[in-house]
C-alpha atoms as a PDB file:
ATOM      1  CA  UNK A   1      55.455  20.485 -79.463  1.00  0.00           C
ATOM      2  CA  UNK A   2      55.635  24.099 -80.906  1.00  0.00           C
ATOM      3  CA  UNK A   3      57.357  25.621 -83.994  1.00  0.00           C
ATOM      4  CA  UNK A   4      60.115  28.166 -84.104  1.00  0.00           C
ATOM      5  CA  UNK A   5      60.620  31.069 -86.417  1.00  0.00           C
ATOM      6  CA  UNK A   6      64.262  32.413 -88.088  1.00  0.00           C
ATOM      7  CA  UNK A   7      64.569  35.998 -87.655  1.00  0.00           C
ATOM      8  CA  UNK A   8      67.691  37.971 -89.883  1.00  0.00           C
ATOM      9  CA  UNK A   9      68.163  40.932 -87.153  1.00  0.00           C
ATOM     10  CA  UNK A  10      67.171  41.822 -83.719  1.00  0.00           C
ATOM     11  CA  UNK A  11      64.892  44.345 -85.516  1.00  0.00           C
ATOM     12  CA  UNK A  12      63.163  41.923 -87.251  1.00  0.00           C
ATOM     13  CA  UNK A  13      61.724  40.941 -83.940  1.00  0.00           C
ATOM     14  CA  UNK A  14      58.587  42.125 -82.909  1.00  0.00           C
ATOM     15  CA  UNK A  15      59.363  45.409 -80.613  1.00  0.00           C
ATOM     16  CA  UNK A  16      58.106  43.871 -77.371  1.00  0.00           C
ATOM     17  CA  UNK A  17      60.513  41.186 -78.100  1.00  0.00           C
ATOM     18  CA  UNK A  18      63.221  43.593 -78.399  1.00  0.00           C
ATOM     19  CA  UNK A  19      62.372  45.549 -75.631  1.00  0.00           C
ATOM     20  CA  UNK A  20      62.438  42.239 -73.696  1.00  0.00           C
ATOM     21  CA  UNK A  21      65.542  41.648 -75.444  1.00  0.00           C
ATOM     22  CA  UNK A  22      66.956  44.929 -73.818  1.00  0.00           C
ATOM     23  CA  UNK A  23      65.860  44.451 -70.516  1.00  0.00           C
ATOM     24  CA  UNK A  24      67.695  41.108 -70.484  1.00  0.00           C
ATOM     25  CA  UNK A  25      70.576  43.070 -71.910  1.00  0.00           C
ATOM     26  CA  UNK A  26      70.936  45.368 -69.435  1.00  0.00           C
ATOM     27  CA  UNK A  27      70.049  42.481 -66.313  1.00  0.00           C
ATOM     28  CA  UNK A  28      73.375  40.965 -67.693  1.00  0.00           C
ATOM     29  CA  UNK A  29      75.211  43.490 -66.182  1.00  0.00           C
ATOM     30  CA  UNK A  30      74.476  41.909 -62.800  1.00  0.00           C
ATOM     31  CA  UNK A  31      75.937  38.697 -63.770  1.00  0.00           C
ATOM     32  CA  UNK A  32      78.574  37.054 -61.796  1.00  0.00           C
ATOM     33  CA  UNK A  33      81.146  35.689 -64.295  1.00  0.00           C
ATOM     34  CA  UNK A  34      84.485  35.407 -62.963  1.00  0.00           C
ATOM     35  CA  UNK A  35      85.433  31.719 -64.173  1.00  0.00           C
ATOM     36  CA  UNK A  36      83.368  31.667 -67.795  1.00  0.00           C
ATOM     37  CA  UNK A  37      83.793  35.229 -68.295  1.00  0.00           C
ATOM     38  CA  UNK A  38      80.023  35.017 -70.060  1.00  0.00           C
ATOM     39  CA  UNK A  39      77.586  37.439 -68.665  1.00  0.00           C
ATOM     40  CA  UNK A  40      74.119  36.164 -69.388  1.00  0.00           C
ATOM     41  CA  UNK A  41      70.721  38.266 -68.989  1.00  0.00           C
ATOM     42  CA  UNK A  42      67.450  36.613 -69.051  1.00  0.00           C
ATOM     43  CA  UNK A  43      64.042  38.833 -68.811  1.00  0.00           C
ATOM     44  CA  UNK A  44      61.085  37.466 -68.917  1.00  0.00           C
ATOM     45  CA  UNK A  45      57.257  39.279 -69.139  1.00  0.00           C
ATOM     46  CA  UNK A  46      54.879  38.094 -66.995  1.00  0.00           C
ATOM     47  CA  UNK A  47      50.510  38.106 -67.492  1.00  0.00           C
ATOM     48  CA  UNK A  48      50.053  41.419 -65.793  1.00  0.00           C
ATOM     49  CA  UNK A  49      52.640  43.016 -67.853  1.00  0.00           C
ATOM     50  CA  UNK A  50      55.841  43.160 -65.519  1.00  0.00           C
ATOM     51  CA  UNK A  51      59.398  41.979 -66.838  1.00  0.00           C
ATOM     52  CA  UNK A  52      61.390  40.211 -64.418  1.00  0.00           C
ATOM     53  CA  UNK A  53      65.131  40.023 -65.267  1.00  0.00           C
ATOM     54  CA  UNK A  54      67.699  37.254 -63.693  1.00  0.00           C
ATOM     55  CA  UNK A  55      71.605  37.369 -64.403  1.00  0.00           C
ATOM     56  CA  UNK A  56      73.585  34.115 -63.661  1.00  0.00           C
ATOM     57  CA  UNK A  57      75.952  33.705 -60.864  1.00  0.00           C
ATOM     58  CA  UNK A  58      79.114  31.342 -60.890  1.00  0.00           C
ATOM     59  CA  UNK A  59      80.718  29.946 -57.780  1.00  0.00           C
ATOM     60  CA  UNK A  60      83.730  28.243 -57.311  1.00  0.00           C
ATOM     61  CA  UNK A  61      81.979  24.882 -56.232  1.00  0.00           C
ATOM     62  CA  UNK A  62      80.366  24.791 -60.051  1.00  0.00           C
ATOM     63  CA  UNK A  63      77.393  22.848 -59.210  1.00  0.00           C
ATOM     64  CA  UNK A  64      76.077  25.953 -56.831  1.00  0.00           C
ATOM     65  CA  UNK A  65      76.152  28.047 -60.112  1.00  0.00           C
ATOM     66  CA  UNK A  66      72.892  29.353 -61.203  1.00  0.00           C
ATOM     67  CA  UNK A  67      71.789  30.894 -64.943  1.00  0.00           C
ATOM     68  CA  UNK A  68      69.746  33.519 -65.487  1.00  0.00           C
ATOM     69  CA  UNK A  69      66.892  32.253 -67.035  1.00  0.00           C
ATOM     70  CA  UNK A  70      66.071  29.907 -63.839  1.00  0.00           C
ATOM     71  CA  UNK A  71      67.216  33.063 -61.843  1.00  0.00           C
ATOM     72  CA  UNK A  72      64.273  35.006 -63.531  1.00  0.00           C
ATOM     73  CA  UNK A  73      61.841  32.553 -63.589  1.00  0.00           C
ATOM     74  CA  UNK A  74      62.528  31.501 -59.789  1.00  0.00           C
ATOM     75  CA  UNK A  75      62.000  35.423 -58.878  1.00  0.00           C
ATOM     76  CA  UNK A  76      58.995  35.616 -60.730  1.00  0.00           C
ATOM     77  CA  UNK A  77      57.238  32.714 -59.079  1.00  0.00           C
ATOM     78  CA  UNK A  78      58.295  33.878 -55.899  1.00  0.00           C
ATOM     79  CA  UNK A  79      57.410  37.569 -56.348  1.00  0.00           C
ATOM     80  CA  UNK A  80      54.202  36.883 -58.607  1.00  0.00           C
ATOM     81  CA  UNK A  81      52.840  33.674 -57.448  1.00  0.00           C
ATOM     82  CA  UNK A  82      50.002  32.224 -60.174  1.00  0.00           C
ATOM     83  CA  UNK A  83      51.284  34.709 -62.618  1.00  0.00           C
ATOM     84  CA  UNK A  84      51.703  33.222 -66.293  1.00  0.00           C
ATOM     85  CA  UNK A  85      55.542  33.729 -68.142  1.00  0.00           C
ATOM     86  CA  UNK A  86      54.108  35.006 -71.438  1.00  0.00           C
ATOM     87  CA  UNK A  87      57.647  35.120 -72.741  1.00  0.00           C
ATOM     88  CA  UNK A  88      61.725  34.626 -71.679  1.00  0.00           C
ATOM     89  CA  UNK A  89      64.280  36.569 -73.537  1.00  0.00           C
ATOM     90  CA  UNK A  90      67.538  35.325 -72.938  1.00  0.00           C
ATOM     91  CA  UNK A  91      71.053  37.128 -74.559  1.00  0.00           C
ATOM     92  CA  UNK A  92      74.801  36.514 -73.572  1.00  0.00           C
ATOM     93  CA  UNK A  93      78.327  38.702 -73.679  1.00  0.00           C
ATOM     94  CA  UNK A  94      81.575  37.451 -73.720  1.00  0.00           C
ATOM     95  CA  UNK A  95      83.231  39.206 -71.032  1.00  0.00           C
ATOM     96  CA  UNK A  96      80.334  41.227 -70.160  1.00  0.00           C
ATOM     97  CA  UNK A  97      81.322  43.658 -73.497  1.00  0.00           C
ATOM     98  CA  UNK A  98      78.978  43.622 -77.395  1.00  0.00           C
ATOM     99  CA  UNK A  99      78.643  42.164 -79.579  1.00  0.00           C
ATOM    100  CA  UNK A 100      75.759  39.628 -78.018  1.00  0.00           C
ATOM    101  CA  UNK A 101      76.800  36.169 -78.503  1.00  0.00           C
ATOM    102  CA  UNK A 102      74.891  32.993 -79.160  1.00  0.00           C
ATOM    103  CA  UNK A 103      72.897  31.685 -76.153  1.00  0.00           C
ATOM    104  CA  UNK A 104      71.056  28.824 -76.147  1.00  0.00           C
ATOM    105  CA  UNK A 105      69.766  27.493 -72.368  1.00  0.00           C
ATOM    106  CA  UNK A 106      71.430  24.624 -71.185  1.00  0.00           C
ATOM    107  CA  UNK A 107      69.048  21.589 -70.810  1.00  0.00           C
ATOM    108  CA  UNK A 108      68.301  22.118 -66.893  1.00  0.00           C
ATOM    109  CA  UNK A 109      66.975  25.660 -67.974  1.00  0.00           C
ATOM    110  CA  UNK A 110      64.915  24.546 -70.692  1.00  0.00           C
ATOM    111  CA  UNK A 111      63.056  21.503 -68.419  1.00  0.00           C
ATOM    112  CA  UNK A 112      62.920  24.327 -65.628  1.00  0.00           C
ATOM    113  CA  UNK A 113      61.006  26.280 -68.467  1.00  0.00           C
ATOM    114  CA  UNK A 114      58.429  23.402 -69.815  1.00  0.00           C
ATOM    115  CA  UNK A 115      57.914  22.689 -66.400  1.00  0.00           C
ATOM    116  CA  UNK A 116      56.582  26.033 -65.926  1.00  0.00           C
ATOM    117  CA  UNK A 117      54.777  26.206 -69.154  1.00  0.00           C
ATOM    118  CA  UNK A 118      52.862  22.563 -67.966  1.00  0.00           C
ATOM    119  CA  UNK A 119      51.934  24.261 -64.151  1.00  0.00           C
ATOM    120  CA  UNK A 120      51.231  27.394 -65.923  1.00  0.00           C
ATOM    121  CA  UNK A 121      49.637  25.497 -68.862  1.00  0.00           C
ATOM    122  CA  UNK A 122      50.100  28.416 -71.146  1.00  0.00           C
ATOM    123  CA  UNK A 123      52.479  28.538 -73.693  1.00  0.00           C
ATOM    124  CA  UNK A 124      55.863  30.318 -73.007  1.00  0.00           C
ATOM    125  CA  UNK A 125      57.842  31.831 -75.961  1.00  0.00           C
ATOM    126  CA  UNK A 126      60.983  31.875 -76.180  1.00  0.00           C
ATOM    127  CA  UNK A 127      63.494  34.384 -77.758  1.00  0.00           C
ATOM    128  CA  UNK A 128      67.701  33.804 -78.077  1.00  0.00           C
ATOM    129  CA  UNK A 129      70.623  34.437 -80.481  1.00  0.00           C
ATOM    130  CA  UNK A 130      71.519  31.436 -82.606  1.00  0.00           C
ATOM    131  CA  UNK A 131      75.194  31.215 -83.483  1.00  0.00           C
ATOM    132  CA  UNK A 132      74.825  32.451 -86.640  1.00  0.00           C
ATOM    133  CA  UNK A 133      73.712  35.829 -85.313  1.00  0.00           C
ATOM    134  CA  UNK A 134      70.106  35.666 -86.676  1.00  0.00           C
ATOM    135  CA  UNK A 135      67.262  35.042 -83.757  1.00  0.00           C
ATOM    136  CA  UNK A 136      65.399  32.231 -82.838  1.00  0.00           C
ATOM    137  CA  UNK A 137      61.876  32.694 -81.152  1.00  0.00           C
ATOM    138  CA  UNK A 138      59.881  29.429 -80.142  1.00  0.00           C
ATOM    139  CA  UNK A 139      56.222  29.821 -79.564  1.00  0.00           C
ATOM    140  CA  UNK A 140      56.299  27.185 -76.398  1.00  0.00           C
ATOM    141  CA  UNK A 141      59.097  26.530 -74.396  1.00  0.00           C
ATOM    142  CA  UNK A 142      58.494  22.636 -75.537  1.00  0.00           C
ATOM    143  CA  UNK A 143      60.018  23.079 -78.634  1.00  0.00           C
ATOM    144  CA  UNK A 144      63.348  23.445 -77.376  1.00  0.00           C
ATOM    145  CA  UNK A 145      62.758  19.972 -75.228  1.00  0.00           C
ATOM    146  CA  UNK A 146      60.955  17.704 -77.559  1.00  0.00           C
ATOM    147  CA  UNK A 147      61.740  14.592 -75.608  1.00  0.00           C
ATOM    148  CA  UNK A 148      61.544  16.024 -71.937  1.00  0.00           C
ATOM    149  CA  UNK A 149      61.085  14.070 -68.759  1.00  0.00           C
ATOM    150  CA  UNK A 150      57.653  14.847 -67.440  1.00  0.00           C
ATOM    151  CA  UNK A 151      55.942  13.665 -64.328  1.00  0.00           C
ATOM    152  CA  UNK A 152      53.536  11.992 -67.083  1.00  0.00           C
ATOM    153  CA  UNK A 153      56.707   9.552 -67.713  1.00  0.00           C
ATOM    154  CA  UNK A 154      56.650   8.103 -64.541  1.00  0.00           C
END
């Protein structure tokens, strides 16, 4: 597992973090919202120092939706093959308009990112907006999936 760390304000992040932070920002303007109305932005930075950014996209038939974060990561693997995800930003707006809201990944996300972080086997950090508007930064993406399935389990 892996430990988390509280942050007050976005500024109290380190500035690569919030520079990651923007770029998911700004990759939530792509996002495809027309049912939730909740515009999601995930950017992640990969070994060799590129970000990749991922919005998600809604459909009618729900389970075709995808969110950003597995938008991202997807993109990077298939753009950067064997490139490590140092770190995932991941930020959400109601209606596509500030304030940032609270965004946690859903559970499909997160085992999408320890199953990365296992092929990868280097830790992936994790940055997001708790609902109480302070910031939550993991140092693997394990710690938000303490119990996850695993191929190990089978």
């Amino acid at each position: 597992m892996g430990n988390f760390s509280i942050l007050d304000t976005l500024e109290d992040l380190e500035l690569g973090d919030q520079q990651l932070v923007q770029a998911a920002v700004k990759a939530s303007a792509q996002a495809y919202a027309p049912y939730s109305q909740f515009h999601v932005g995930a950017a992640l930075l990969l070994d060799n120092g590129v970000i990749v950014t991922g919005a998600n996209h809604e459909n009618a038939a729900y389970p075709s939706c995808m969110c950003a974060e597995r938008v991202a990561i997807y993109a990077a693997a298939a753009q950067y093959p064997g490139m490590s995800i140092r770190k995932l930003a991941v930020i959400a707006l109601r209606g596509g308009v500030a304030p940032l809201v609270s965004a946690s990944s859903c559970g499909p996300c997160r085992q999408v990112m320890l199953e990365f972080e296992h092929r990868q086997n280097t830790p992936m950090e994790v940055v997001f907006q708790a609902p109480d508007n302070r910031w939550v930064k993991t140092s693997t993406a394990a710690s938000l999936l303490p119990f996850a399935f695993s191929k190990d389990n089978l």
